[in-house]
Protein backbone atom coordinates (compact mmCIF):
# COMPACT_ATOMS: atom_id res chain seq x y z
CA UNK A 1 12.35 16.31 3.99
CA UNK A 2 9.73 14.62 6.02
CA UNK A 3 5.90 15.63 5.24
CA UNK A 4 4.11 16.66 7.96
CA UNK A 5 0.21 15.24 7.77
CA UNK A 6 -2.90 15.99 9.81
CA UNK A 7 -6.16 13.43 9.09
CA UNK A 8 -9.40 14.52 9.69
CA UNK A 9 -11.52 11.44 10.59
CA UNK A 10 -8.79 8.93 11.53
CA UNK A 11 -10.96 6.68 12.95
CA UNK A 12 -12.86 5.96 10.01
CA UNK A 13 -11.83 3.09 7.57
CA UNK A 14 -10.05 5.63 4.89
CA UNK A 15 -8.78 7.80 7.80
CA UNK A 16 -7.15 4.85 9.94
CA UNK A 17 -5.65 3.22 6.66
CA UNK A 18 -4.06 6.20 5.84
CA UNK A 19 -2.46 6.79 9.38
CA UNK A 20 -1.12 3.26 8.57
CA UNK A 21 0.34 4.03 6.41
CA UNK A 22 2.00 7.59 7.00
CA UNK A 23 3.09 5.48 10.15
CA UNK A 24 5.29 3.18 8.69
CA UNK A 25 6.50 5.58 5.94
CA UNK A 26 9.94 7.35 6.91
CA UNK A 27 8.98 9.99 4.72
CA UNK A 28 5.63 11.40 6.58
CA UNK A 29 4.76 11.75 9.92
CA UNK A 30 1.49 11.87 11.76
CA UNK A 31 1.23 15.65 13.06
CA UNK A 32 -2.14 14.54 14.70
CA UNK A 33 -5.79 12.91 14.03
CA UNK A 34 -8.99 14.46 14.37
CA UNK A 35 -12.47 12.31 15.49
CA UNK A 36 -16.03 13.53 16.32
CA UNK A 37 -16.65 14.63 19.84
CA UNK A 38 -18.69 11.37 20.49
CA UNK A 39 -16.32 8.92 18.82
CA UNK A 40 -15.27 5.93 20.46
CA UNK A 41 -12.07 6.57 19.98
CA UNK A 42 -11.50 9.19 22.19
CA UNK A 43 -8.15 9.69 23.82
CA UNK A 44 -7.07 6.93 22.12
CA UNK A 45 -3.58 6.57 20.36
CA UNK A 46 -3.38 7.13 16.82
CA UNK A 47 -0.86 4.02 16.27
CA UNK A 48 -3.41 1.79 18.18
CA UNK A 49 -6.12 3.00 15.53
CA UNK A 50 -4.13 2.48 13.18
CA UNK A 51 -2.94 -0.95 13.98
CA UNK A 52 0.85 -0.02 14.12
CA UNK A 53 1.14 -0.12 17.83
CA UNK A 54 1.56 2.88 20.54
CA UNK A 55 3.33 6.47 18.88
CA UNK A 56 2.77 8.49 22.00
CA UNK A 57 0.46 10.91 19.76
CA UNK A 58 -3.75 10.75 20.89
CA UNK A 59 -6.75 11.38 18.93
CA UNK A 60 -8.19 15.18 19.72
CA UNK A 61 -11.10 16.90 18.75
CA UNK A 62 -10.04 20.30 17.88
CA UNK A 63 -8.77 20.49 14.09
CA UNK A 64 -5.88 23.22 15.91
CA UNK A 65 -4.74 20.81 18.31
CA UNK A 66 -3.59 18.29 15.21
CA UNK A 67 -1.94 20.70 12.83
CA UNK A 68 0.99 21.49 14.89
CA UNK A 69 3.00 22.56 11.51
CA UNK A 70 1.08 20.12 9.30
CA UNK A 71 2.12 20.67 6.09
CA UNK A 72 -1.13 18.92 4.76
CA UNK A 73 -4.40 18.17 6.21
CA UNK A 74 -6.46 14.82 4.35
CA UNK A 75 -10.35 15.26 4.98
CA UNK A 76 -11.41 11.62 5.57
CA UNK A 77 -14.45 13.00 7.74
CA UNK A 78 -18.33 13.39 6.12
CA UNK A 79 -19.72 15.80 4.37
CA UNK A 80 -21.19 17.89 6.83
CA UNK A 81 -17.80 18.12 8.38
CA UNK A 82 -15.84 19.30 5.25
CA UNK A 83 -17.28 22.68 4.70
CA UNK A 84 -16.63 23.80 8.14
CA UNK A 85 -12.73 22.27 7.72
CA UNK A 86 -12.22 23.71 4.60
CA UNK A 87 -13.32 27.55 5.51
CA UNK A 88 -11.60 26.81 9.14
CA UNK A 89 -8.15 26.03 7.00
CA UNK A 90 -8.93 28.91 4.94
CA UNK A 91 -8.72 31.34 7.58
CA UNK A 92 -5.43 30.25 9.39
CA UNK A 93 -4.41 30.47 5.98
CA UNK A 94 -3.28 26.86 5.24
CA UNK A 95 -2.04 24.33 5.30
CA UNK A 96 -2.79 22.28 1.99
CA UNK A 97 -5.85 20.75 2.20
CA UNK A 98 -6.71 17.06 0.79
CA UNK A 99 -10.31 16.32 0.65
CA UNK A 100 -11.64 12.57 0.07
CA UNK A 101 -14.79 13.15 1.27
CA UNK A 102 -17.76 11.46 -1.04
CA UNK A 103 -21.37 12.68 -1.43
CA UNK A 104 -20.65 16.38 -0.59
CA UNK A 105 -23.48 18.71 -1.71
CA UNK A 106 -23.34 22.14 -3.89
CA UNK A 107 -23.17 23.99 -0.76
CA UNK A 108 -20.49 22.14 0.71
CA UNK A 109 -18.09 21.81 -3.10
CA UNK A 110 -18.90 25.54 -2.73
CA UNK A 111 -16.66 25.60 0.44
CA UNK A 112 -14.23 24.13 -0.52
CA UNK A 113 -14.05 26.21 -4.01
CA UNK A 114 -14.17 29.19 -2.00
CA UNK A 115 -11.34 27.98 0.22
CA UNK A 116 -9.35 27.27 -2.69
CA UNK A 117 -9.15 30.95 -3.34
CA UNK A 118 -6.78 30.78 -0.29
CA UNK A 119 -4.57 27.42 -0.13
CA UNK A 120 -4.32 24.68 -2.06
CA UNK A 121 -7.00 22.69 -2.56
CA UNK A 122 -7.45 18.87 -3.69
CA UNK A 123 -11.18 17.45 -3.92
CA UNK A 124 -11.17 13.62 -4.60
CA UNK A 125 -13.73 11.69 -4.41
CA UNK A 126 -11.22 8.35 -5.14
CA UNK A 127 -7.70 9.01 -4.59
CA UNK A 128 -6.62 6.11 -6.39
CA UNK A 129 -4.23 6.79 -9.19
CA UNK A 130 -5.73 3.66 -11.19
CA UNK A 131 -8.90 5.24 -11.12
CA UNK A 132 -7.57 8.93 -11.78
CA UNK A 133 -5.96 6.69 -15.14
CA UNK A 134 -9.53 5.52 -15.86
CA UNK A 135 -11.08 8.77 -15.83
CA UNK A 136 -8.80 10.13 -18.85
CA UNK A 137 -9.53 6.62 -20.50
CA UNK A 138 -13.35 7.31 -20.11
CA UNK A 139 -13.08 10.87 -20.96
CA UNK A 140 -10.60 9.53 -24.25
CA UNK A 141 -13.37 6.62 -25.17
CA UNK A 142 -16.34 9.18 -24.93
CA UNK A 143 -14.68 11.69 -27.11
CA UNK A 144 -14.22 9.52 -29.90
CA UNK A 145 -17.58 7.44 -29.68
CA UNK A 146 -20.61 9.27 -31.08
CA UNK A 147 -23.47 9.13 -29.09
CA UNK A 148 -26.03 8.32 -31.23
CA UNK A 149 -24.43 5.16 -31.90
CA UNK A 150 -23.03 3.97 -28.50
CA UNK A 151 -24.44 3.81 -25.02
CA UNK A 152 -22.37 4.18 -21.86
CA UNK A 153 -22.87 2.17 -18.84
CA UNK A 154 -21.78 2.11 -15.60
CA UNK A 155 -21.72 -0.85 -12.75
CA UNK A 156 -20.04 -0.20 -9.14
CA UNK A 157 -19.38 -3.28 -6.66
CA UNK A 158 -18.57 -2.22 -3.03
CA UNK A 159 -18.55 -4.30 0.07
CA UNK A 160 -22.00 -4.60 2.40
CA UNK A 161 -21.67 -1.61 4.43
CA UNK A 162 -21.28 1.36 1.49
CA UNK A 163 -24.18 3.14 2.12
CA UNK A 164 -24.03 6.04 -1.30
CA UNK A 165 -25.12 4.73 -4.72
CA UNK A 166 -23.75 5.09 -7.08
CA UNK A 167 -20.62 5.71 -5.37
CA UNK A 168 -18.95 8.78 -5.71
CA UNK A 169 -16.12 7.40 -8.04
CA UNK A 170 -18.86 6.37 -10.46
CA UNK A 171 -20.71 9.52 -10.54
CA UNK A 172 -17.10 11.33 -11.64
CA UNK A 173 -16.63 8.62 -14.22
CA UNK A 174 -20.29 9.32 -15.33
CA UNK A 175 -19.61 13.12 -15.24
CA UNK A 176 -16.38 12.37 -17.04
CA UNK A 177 -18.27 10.82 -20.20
CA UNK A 178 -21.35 13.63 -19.96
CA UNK A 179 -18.67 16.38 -20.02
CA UNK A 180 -17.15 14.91 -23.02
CA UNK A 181 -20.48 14.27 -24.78
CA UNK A 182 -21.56 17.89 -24.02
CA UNK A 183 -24.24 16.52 -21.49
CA UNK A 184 -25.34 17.40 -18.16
CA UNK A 185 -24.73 14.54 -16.13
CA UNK A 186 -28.28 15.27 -13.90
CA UNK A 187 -30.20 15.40 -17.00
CA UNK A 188 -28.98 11.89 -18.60
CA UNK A 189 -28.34 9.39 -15.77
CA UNK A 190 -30.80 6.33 -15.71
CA UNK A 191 -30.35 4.76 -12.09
CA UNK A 192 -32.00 1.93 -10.49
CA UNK A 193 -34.28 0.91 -13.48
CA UNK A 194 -36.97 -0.95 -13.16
CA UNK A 195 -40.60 -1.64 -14.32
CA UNK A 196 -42.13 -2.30 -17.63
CA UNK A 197 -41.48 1.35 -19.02
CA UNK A 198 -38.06 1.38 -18.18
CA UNK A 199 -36.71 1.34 -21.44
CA UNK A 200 -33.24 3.13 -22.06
CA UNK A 201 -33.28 6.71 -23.34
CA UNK A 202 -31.08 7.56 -26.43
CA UNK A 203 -28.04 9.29 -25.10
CA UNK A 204 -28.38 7.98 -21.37
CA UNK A 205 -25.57 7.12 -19.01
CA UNK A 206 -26.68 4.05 -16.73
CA UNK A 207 -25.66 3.31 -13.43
CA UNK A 208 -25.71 -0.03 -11.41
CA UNK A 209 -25.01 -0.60 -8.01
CA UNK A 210 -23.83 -4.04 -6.38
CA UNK A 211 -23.70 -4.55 -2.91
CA UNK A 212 -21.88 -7.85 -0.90
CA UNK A 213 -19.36 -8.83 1.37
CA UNK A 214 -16.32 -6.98 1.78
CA UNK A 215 -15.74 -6.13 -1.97
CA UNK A 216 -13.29 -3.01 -1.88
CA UNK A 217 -14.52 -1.94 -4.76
CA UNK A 218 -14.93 -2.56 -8.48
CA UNK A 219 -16.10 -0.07 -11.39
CA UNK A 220 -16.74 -1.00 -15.06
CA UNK A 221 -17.14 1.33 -17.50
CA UNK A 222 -19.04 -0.10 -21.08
CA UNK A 223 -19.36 1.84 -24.12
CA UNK A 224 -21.71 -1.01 -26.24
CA UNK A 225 -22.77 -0.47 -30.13
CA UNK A 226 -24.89 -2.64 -32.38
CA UNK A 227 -21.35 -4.46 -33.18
CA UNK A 228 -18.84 -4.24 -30.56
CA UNK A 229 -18.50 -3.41 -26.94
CA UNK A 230 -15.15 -1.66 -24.74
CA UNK A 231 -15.09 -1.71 -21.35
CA UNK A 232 -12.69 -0.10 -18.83
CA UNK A 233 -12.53 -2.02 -15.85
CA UNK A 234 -10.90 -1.09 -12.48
CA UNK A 235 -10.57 -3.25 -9.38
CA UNK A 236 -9.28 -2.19 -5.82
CA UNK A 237 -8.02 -5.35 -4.15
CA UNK A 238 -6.66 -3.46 -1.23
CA UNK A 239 -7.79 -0.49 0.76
CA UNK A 240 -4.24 0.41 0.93
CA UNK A 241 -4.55 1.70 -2.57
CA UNK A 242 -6.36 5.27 -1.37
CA UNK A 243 -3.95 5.34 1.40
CA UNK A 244 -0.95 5.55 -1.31
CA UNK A 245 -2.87 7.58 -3.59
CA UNK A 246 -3.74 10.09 -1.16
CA UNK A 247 0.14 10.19 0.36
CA UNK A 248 1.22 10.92 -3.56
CA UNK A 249 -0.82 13.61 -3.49
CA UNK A 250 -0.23 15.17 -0.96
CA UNK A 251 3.38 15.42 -1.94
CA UNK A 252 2.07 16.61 -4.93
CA UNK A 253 0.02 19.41 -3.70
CA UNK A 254 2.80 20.70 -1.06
CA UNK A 255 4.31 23.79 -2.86
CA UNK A 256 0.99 24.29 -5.20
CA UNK A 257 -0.32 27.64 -5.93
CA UNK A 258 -3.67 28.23 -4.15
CA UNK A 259 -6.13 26.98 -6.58
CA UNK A 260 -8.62 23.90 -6.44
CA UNK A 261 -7.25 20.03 -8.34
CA UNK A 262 -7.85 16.83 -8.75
CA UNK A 263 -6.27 13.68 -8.87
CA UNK A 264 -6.24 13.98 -12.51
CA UNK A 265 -3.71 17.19 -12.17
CA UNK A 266 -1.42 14.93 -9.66
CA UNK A 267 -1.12 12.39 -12.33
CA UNK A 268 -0.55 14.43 -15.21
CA UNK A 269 2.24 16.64 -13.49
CA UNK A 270 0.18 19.81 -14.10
């Protein structure tokens, strides 16, 4: 059965990678792709965006005028779109929705928890499956490394133009270790130290952001003692490797119960 997919910001790097990719796959096809009303790449066609040549199928503006039986909609927008996309799919009742939106606020993870209560519901902030693997190795290292006696550390490398830090995949690693530890993830992150008081707080969960060239991105996890040291490293070393992630689950998802998951639930089969 072919998947039907709408993207939400396929103009973007994530969005336009993904239409790639859905492109070229016999299993999916492109229902439609959604841009901002003073995008660029207005009118344009979605295989030229997408760098597979002309489909016959042009961008739109109007989140309706893409679904056209979508089975699954992937959120590759901003974060002051995603709220209003989420409770807009909530009230036609569906379809799926796929969210890989990074730096939402409380307000706007509210939407999409509310929304949840109506379709399916998948909130990524990476939707690689290495780095949905990572998370349960974090969580897994935390839980058996007592606090007192190890620190946890966190460095992110992205290419020139990320503009959040820490990036969002490092914050849910960093949450992933808090949650373990019984922390609050607000309360214990050190970021950006510097000075001559800076010293680290027992218990703390740095973060370190790199920025340079066109580094896809890189996160290292370090749990360091008096005596030893583990670290959990990930590297992305093509963009494709959302694109995937985000196609497996959204076959996933299809056929879910309304209810709001994760990557972590695609790759454990829950």
């Amino acid at each position: 059965m072919t998947l039907k997919i709408a993207i939400i910001g396929v103009g973007g790097r994530l969005g336009s990678t993904i239409a790639r990719e859905i492109i070229l796959d016999e299993r999916f096809e492109l229902t439609g792709g959604v841009i901002r009303a003073d995008s660029d790449h207005a009118d344009r066609d979605l295989g030229e965006i997408a760098g597979t040549g002309w489909i016959g199928k042009q961008t739109v503006i109007r989140l309706e005028d893409a679904l056209e039986d979508a089975d699954a909609v992937i959120d590759a927008s901003t974060p002051q779109a995603s709220a209003a996309i989420a409770s807009r799919l909530a009230d036609l009742g569906g379809p799926a929705l796929l969210c890989g939106v990074t730096g939402l606020n409380l307000a706007q993870t509210d939407a999409l928890r509310t929304a949840s209560e109506k379709l399916p519901v998948l909130a990524a902030r990476n939707f690689s499956i290495g780095i949905a693997l990572v998370e349960m190795l974090v969580s897994t290292a935390a839980a058996g490394l007592p606090v007192e006696k190890w620190d946890a550390e966190i460095c992110e490398t992205h290419h020139r133009n990320k503009v959040d830090a820490p990036s969002g995949t490092a914050l849910v690693l960093g949450e992933s270790i808090a949650k373990t530890r019984g922390q609050v993830l607000d309360m214990v992150a050190e970021r950006g130290r510097g000075g001559a008081e800076q010293g680290r707080r027992p218990g703390a969960i740095g973060f370190a952001s790199l920025r340079g060239g066109a580094i896809v991105g890189e996160h290292a996890v370090r749990f360091l003692s008096d005596n030893e040291e583990i670290s959990i490293i990930h590297r992305a070393l093509d963009r494709r490797v959302f694109a995937l992630g985000a196609l497996t689950a959204a076959q996933w998802l299809i056929g879910q119960e309304a209810g709001l998951y994760s990557m972590r639930d695609v790759i454990s089969g829950n």
